[in-house]
N, C-alpha and C. Protein backbone atom coordinates (compact mmCIF):
# COMPACT_ATOMS: atom_id res chain seq x y z
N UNK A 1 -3.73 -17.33 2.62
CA UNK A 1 -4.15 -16.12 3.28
C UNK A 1 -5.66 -16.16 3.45
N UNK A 2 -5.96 -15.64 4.30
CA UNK A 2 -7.45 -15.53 4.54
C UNK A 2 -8.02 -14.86 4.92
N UNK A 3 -9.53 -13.83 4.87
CA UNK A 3 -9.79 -12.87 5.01
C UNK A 3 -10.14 -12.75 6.69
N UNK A 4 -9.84 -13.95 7.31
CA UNK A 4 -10.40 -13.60 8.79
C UNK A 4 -9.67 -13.31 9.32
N UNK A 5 -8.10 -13.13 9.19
CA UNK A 5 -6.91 -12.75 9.81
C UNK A 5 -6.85 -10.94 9.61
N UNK A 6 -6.59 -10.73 11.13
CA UNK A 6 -6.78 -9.42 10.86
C UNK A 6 -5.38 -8.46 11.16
N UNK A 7 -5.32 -7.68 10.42
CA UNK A 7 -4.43 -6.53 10.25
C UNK A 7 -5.07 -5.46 10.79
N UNK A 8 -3.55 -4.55 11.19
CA UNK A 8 -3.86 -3.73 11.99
C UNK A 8 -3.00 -2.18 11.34
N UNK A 9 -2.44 -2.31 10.16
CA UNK A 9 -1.57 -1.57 10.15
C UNK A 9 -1.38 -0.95 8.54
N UNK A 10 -1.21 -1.03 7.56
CA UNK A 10 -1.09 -0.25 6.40
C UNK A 10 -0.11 0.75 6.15
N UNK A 11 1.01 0.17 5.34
CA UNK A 11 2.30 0.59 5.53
C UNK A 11 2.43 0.78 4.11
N UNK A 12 3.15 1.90 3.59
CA UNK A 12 3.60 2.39 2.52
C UNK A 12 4.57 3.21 2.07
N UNK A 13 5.24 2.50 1.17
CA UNK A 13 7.13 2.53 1.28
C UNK A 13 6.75 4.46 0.54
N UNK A 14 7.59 5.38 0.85
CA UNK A 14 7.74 6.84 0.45
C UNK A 14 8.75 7.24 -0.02
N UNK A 15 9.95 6.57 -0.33
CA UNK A 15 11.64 6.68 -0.76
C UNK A 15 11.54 7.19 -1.76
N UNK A 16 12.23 8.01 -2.25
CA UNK A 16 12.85 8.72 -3.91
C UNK A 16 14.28 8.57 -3.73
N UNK A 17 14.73 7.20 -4.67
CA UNK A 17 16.16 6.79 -4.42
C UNK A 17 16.82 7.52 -5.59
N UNK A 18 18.42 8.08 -5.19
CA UNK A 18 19.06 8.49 -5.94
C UNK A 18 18.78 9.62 -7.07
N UNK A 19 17.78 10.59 -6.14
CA UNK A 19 17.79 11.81 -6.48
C UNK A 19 16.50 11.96 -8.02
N UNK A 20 16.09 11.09 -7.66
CA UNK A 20 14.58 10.94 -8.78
C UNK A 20 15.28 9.92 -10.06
N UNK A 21 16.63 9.17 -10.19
CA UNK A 21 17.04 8.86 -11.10
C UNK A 21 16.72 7.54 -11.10
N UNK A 22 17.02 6.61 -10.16
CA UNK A 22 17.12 5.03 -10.02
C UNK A 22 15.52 4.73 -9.86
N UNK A 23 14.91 3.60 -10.09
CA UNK A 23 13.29 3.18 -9.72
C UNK A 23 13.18 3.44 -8.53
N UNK A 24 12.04 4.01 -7.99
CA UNK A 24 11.07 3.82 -6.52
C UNK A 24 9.64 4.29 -6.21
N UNK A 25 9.49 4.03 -5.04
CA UNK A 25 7.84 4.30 -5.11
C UNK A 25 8.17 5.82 -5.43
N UNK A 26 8.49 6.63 -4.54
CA UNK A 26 8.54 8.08 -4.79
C UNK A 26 8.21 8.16 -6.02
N UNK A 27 8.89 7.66 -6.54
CA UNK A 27 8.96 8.26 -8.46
C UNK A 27 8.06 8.17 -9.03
N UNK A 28 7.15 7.39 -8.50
CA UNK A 28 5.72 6.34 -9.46
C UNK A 28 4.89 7.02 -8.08
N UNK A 29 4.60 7.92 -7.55
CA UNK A 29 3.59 8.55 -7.14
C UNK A 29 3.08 8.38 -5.47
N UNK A 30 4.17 7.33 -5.03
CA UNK A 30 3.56 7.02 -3.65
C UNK A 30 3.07 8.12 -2.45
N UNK A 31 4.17 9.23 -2.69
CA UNK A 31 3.57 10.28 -1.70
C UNK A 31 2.13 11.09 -1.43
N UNK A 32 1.96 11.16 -3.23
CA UNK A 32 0.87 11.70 -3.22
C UNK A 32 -0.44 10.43 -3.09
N UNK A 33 -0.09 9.00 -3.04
CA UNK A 33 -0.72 7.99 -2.88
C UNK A 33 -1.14 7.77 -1.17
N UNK A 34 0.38 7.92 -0.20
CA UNK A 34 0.36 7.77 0.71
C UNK A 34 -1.06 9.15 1.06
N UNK A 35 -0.62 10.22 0.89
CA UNK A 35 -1.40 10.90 1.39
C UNK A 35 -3.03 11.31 1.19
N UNK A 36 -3.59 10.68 0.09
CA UNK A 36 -4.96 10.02 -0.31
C UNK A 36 -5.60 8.68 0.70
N UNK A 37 -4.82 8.03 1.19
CA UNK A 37 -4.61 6.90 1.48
C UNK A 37 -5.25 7.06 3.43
N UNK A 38 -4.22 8.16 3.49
CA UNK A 38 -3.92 8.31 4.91
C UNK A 38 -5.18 9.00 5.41
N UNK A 39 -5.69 10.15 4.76
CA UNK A 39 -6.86 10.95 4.63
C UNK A 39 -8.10 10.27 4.53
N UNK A 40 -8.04 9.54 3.56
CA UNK A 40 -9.25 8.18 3.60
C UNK A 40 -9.46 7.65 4.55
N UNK A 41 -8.54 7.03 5.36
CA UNK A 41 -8.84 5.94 6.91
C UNK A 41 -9.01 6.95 7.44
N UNK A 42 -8.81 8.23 7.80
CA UNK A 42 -9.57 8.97 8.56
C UNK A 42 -10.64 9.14 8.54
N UNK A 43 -11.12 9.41 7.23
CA UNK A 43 -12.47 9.99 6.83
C UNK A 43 -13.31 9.17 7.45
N UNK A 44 -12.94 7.82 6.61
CA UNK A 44 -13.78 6.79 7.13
C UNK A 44 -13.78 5.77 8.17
N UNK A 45 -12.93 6.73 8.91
CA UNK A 45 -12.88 5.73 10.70
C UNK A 45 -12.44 4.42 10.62
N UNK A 46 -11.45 4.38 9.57
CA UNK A 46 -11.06 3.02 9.50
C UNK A 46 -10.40 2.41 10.66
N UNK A 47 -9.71 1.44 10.91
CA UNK A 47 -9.26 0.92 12.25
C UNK A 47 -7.57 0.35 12.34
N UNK A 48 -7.58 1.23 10.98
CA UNK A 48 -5.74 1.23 10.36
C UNK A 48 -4.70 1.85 10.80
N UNK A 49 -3.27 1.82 11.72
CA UNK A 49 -2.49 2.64 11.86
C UNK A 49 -1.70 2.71 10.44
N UNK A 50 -1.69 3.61 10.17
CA UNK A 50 -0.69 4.13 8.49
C UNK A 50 0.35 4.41 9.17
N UNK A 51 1.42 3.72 8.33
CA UNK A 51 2.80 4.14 8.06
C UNK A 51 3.59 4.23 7.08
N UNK A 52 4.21 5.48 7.09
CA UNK A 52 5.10 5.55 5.86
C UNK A 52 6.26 4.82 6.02
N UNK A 53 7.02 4.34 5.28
CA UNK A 53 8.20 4.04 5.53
C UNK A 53 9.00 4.36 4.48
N UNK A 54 10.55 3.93 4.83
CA UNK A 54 11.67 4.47 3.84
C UNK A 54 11.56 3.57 2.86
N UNK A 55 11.99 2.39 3.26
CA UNK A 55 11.96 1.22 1.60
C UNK A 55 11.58 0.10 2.02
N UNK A 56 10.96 -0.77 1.13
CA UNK A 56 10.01 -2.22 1.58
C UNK A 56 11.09 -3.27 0.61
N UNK A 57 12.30 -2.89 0.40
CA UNK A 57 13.30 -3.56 -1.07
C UNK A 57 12.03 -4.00 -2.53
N UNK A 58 11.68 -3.44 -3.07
CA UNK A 58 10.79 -2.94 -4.03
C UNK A 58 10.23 -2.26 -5.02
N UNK A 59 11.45 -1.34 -4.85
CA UNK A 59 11.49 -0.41 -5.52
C UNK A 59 11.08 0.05 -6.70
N UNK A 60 10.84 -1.07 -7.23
CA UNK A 60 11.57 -1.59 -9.07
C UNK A 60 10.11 -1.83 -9.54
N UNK A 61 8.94 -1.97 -8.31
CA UNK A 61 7.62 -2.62 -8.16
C UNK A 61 6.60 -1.90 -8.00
N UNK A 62 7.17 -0.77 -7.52
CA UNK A 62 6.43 0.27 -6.62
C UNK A 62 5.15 0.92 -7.27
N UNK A 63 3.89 1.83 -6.80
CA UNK A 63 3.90 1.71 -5.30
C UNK A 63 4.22 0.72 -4.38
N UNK A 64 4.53 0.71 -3.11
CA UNK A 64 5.01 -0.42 -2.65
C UNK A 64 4.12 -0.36 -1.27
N UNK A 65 2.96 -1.35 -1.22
CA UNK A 65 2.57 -0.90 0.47
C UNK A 65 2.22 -2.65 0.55
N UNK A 66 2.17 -2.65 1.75
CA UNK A 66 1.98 -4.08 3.02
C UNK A 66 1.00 -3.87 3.72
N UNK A 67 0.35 -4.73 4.41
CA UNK A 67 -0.55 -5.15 5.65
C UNK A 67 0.22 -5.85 6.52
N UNK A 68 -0.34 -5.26 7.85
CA UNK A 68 0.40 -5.63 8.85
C UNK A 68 -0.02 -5.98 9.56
N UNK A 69 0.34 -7.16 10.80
CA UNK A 69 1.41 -7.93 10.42
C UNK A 69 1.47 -8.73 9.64
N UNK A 70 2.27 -9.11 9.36
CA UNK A 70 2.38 -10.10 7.96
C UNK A 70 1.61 -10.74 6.98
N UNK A 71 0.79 -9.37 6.32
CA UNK A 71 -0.01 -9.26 5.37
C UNK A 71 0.35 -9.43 3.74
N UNK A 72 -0.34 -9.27 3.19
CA UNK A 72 0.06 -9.17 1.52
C UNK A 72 0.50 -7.86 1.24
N UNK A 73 1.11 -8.28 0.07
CA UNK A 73 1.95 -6.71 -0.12
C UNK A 73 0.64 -6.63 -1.08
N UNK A 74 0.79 -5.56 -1.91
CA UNK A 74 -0.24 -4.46 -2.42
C UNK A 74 0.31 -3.44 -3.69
N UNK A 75 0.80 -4.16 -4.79
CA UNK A 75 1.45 -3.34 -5.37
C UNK A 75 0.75 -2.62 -6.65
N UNK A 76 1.69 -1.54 -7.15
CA UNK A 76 1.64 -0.59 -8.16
C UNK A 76 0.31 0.22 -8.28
N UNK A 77 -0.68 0.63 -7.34
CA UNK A 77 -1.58 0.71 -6.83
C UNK A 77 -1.76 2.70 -7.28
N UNK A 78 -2.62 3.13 -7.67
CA UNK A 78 -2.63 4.58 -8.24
C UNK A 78 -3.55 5.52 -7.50
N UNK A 79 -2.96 6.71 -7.63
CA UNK A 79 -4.30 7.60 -7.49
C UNK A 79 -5.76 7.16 -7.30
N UNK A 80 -6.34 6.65 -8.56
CA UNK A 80 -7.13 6.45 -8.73
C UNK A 80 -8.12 5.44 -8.27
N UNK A 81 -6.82 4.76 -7.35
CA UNK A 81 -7.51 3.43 -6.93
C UNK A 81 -7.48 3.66 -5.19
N UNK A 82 -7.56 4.85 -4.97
CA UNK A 82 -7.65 5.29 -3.35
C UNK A 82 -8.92 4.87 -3.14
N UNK A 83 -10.58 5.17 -3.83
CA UNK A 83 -11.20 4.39 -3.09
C UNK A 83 -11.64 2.87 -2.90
N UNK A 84 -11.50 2.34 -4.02
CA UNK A 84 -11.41 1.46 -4.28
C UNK A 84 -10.71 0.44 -2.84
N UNK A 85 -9.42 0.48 -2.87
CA UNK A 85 -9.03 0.21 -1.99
C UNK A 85 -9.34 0.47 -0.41
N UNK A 86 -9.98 1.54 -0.08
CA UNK A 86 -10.30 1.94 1.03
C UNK A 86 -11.65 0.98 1.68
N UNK A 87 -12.16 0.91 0.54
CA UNK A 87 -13.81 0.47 0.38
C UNK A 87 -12.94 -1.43 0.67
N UNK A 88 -12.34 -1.83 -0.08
CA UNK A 88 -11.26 -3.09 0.50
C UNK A 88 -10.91 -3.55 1.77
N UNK A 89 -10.69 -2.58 1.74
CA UNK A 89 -10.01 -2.82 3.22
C UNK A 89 -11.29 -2.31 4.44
N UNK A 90 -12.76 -1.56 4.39
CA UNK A 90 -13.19 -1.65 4.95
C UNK A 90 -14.04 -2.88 5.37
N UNK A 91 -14.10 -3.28 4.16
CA UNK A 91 -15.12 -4.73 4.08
C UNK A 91 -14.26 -6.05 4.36
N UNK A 92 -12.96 -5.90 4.75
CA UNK A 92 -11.71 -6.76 4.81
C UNK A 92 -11.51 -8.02 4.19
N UNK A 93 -11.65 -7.30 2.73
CA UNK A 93 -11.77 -8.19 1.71
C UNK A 93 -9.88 -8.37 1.33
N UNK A 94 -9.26 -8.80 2.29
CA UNK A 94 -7.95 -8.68 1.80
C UNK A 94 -7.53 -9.53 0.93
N UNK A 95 -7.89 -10.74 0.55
CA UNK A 95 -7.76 -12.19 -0.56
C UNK A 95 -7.75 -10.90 -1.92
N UNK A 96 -8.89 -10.27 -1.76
CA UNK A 96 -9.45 -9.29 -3.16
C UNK A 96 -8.19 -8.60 -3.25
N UNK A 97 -7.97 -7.50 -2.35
CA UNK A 97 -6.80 -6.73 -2.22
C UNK A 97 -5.53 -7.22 -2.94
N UNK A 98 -5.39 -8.35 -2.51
CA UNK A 98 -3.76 -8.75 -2.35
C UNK A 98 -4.02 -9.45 -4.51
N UNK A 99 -5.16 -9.92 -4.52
CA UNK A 99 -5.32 -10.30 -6.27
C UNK A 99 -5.18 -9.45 -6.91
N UNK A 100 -5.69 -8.43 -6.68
CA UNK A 100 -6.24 -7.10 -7.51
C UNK A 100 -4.67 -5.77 -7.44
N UNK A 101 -3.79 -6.08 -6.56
CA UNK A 101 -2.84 -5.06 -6.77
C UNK A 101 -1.62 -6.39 -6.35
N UNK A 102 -1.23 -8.05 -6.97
CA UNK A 102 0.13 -8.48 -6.62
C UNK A 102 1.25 -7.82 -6.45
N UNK A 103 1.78 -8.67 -6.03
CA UNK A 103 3.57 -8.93 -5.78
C UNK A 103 3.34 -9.78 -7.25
N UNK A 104 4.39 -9.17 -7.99
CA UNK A 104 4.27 -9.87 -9.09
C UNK A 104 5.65 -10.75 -9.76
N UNK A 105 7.03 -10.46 -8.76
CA UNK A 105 7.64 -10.98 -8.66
C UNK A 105 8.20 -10.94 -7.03
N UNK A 106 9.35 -12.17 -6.70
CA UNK A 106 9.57 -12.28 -5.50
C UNK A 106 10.93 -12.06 -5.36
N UNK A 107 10.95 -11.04 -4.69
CA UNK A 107 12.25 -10.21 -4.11
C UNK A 107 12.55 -10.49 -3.08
């Protein structure tokens, strides 16, 4: 992967499977992640289309978000790390990104 390849997109799985019982992002905070997230590239004029989506098969991993197109996934990623990440992805340090929040197993 390399940081000169560029993405256009920032996608983040939003599912609460099986009624808050079974693992998913929902459960581990993604909504209120997604929506820190989404607010940020605004703020800061980022050049990101955000999308939520239903499930990234991940569940188990979650938060669960991607770069698009066929970017690194971005996992388990918190509150707390909204700017952090924002500040990432402005400087399109994605190599950093994709180290700093793995896929830590392959599904």
């Amino acid at each position: 992967m390399s940081d000169e390849f560029e993405y256009n997109k920032l996608c983040i799985c939003t599912n609460l499977r099986g009624g808050d019982i079974l693992p998913s992002c929902g459960k581990v905070g993604s909504k209120e992640l997604a929506d820190a997230l989404e607010q940020g590239l605004k703020d800061m004029k980022l050049p990101y289309e955000f999308q939520r989506l239903h499930c990234m098969g991940k569940c188990h991993l979650g938060p669960t978000m991607r770069l698009s197109p066929g970017g690194p996934f971005i996992m388990g990623a918190k509150l707390s790390d909204v700017a952090h990440i924002l500040n990432l992805l402005k400087d399109g340090n994605f190599d950093q990104l994709a180290q700093e929040f793995p896929l830590k197993e392959s599904a």
